[in-house]
N, C-alpha and C. Protein backbone atom coordinates (compact mmCIF):
# COMPACT_ATOMS: atom_id res chain seq x y z
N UNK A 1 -39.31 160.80 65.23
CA UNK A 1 -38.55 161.48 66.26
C UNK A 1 -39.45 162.29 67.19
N UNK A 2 -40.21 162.52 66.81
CA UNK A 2 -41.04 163.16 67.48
C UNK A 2 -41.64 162.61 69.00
N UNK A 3 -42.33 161.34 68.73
CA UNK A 3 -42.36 160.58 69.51
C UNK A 3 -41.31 160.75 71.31
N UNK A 4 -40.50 160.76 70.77
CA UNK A 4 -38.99 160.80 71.86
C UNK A 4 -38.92 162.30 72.38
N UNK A 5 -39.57 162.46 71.87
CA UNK A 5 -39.24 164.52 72.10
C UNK A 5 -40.51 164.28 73.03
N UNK A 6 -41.54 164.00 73.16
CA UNK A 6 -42.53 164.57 74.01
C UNK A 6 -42.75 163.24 75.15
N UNK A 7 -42.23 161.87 74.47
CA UNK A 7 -43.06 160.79 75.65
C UNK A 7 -41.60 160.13 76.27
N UNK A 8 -40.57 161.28 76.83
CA UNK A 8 -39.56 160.34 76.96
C UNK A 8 -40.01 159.88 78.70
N UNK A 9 -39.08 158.68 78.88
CA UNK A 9 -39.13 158.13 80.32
C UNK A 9 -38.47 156.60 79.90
N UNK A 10 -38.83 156.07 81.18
CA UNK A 10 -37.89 154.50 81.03
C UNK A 10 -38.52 153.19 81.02
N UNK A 11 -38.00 152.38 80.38
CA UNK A 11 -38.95 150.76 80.20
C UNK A 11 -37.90 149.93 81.14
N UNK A 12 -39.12 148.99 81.47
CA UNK A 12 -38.42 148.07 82.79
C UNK A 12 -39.10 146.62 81.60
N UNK A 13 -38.10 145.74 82.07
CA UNK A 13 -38.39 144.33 81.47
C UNK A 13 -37.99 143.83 82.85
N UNK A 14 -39.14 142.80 83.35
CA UNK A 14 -39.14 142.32 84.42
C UNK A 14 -39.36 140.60 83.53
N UNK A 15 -38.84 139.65 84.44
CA UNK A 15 -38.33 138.30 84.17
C UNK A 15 -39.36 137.30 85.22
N UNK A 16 -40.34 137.24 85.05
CA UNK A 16 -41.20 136.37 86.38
C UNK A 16 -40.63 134.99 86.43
N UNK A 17 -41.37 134.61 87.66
CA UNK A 17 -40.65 133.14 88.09
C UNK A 17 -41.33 131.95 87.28
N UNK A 18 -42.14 132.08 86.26
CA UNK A 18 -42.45 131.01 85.23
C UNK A 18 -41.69 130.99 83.41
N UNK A 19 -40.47 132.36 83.83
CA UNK A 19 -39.75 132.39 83.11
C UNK A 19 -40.61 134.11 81.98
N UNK A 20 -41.68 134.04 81.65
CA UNK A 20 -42.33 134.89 81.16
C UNK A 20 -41.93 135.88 81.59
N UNK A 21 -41.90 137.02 80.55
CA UNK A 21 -41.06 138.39 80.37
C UNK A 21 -42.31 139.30 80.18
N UNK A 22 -42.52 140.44 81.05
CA UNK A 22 -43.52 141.59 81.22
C UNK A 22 -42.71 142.97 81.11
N UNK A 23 -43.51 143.74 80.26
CA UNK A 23 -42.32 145.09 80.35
C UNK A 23 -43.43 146.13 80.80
N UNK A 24 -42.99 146.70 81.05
CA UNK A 24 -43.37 148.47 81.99
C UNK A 24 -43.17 149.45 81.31
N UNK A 25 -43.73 150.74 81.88
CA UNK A 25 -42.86 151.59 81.22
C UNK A 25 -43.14 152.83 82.40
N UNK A 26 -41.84 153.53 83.03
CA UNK A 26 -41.94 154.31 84.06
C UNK A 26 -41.97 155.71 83.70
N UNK A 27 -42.99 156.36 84.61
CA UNK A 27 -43.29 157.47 83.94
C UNK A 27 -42.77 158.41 85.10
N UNK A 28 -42.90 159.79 84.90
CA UNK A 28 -42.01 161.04 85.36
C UNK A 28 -42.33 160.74 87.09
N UNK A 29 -43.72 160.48 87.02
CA UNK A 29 -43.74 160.45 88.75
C UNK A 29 -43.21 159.13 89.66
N UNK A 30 -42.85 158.12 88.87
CA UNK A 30 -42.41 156.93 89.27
C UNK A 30 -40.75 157.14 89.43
N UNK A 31 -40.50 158.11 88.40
CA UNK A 31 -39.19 158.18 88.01
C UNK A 31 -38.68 159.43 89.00
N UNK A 32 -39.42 160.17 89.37
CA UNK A 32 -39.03 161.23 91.12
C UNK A 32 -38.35 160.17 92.26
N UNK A 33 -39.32 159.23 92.21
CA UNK A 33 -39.34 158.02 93.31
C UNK A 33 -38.10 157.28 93.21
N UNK A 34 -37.39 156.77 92.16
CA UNK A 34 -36.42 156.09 91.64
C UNK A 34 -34.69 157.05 91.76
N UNK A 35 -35.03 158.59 91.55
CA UNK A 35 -34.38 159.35 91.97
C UNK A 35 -33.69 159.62 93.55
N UNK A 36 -35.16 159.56 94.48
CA UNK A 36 -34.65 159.67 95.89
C UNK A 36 -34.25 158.32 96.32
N UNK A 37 -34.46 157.32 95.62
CA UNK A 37 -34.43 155.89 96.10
C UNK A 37 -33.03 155.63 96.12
N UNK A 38 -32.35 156.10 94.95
CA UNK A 38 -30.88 156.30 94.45
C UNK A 38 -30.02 157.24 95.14
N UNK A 39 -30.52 158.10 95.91
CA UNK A 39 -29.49 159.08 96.50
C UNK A 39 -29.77 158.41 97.54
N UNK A 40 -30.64 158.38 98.17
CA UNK A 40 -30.68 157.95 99.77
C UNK A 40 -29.73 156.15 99.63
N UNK A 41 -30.06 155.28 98.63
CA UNK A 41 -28.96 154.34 98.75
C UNK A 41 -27.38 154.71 98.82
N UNK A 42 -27.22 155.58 97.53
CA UNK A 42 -26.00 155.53 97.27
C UNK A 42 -25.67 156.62 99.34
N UNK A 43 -26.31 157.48 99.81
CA UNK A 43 -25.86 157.89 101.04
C UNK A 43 -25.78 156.69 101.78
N UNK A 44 -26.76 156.02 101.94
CA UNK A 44 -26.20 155.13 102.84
C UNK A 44 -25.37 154.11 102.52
N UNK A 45 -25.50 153.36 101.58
CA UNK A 45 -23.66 152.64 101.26
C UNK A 45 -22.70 153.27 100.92
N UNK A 46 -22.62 154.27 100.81
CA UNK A 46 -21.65 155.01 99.88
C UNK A 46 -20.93 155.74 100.98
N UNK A 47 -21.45 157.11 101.35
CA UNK A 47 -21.10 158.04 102.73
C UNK A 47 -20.98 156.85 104.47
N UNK A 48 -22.07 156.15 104.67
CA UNK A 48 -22.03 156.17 105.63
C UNK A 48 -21.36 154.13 105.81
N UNK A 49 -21.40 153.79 104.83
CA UNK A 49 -20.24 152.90 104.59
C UNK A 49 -18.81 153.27 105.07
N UNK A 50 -18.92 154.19 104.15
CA UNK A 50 -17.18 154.62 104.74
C UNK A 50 -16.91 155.10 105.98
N UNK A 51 -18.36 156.07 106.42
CA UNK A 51 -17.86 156.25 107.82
C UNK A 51 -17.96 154.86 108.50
N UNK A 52 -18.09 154.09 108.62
CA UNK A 52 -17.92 153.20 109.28
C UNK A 52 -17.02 152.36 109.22
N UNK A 53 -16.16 152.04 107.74
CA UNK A 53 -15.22 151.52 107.68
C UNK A 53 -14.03 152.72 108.69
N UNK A 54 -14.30 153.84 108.38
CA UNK A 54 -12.97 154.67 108.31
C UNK A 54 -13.09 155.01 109.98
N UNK A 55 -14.13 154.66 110.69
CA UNK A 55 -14.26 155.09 112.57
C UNK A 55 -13.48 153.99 112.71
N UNK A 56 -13.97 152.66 112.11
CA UNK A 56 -12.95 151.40 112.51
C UNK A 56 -11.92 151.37 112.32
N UNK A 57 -11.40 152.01 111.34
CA UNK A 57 -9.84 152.10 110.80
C UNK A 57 -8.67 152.97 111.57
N UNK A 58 -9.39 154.66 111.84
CA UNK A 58 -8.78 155.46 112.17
C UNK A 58 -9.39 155.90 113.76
N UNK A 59 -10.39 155.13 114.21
CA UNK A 59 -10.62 155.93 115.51
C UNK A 59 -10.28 154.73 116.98
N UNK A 60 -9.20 153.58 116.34
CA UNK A 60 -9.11 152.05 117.00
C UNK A 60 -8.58 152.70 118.43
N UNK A 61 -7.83 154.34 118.63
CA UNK A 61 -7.62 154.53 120.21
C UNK A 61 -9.15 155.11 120.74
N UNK A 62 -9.95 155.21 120.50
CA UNK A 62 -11.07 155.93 121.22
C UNK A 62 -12.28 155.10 120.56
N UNK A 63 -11.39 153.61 121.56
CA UNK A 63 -12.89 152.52 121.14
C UNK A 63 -14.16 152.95 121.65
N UNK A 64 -14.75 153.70 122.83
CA UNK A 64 -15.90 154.12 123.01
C UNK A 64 -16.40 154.83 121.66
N UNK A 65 -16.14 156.17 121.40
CA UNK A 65 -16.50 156.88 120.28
C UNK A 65 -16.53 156.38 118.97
N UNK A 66 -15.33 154.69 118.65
CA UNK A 66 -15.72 154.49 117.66
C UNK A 66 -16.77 153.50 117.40
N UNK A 67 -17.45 152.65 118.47
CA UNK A 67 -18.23 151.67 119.01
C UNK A 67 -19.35 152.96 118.62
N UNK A 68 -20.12 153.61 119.06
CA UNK A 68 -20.91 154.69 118.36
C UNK A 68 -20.73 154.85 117.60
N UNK A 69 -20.21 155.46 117.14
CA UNK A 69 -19.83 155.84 115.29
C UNK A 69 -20.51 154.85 114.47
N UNK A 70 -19.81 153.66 114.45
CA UNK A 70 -19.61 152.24 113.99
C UNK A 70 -21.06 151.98 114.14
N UNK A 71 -22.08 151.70 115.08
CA UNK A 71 -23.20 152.05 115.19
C UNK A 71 -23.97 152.57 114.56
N UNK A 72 -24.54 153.35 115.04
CA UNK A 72 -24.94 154.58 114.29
C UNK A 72 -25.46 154.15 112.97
N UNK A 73 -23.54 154.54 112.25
CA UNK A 73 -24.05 154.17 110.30
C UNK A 73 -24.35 152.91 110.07
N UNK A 74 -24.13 151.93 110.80
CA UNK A 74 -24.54 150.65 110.60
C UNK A 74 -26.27 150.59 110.74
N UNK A 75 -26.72 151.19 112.02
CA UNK A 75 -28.30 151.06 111.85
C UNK A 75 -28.70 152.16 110.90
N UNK A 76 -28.25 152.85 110.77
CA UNK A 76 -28.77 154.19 109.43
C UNK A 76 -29.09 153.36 108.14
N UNK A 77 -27.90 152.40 107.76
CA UNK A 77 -27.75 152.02 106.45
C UNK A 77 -28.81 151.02 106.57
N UNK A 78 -28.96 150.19 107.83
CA UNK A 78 -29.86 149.44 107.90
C UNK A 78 -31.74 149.88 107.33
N UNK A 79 -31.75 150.93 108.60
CA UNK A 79 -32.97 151.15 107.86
C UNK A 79 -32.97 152.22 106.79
N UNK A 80 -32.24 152.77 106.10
CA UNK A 80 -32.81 153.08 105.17
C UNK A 80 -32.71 152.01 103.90
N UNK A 81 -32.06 151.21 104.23
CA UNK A 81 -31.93 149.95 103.13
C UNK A 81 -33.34 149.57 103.02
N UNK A 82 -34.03 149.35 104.79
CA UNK A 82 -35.38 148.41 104.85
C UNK A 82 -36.10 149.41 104.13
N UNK A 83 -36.20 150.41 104.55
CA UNK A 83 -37.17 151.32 103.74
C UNK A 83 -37.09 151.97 102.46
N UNK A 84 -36.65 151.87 102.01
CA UNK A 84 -36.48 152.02 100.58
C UNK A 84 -36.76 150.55 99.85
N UNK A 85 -35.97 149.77 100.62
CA UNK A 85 -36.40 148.44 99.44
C UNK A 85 -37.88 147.58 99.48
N UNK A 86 -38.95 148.22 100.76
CA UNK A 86 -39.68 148.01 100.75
C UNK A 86 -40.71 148.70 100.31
N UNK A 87 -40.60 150.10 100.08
CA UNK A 87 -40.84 151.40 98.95
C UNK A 87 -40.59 151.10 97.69
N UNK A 88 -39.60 150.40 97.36
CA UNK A 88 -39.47 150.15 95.87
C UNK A 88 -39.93 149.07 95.42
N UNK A 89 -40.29 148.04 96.43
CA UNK A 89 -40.68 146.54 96.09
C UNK A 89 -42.53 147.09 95.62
């Protein structure tokens, strides 16, 4: 038990394309990285998803403002998708 008390963190099993299985093991500073990687996704699909569903839904009389809106979170989600998944790759 001891072991677990001082070296905790997380194992990755990765699956390569010749079928062969490699495992990892992520440590506290990898695991900061994996943290912001996760909030900034879940903000952008999550928060700014909806604003964009919900400008389209509820703002259909003030098509200018919702044509922006709609915008906007659409390129937000965009790049922070690119950048993060190219940060995490």
């Amino acid at each position: 038990m001891k072991y677990h008390k001082t070296k905790r963190g997380f194992a990755g099993i990765e699956i390569l394309s010749d079928l062969s299985v490699r495992t990892s093991a992520v440590t506290y500073e990898t695991f900061d990285f994996y943290v912001y990687h996760g909030l900034l996704m879940w903000t952008a699909w999550g928060l700014l998803g909806f604003i964009q569903l919900a400008s389209n839904r509820w703002l259909k009389g003030y098509w200018y403002l919702n044509m922006w809106i709609h915008r906007l979170a659409g390129t937000s989600i965009m790049i922070i998708t690119l950048i993060m998944g190219i940060m995490a790759y």
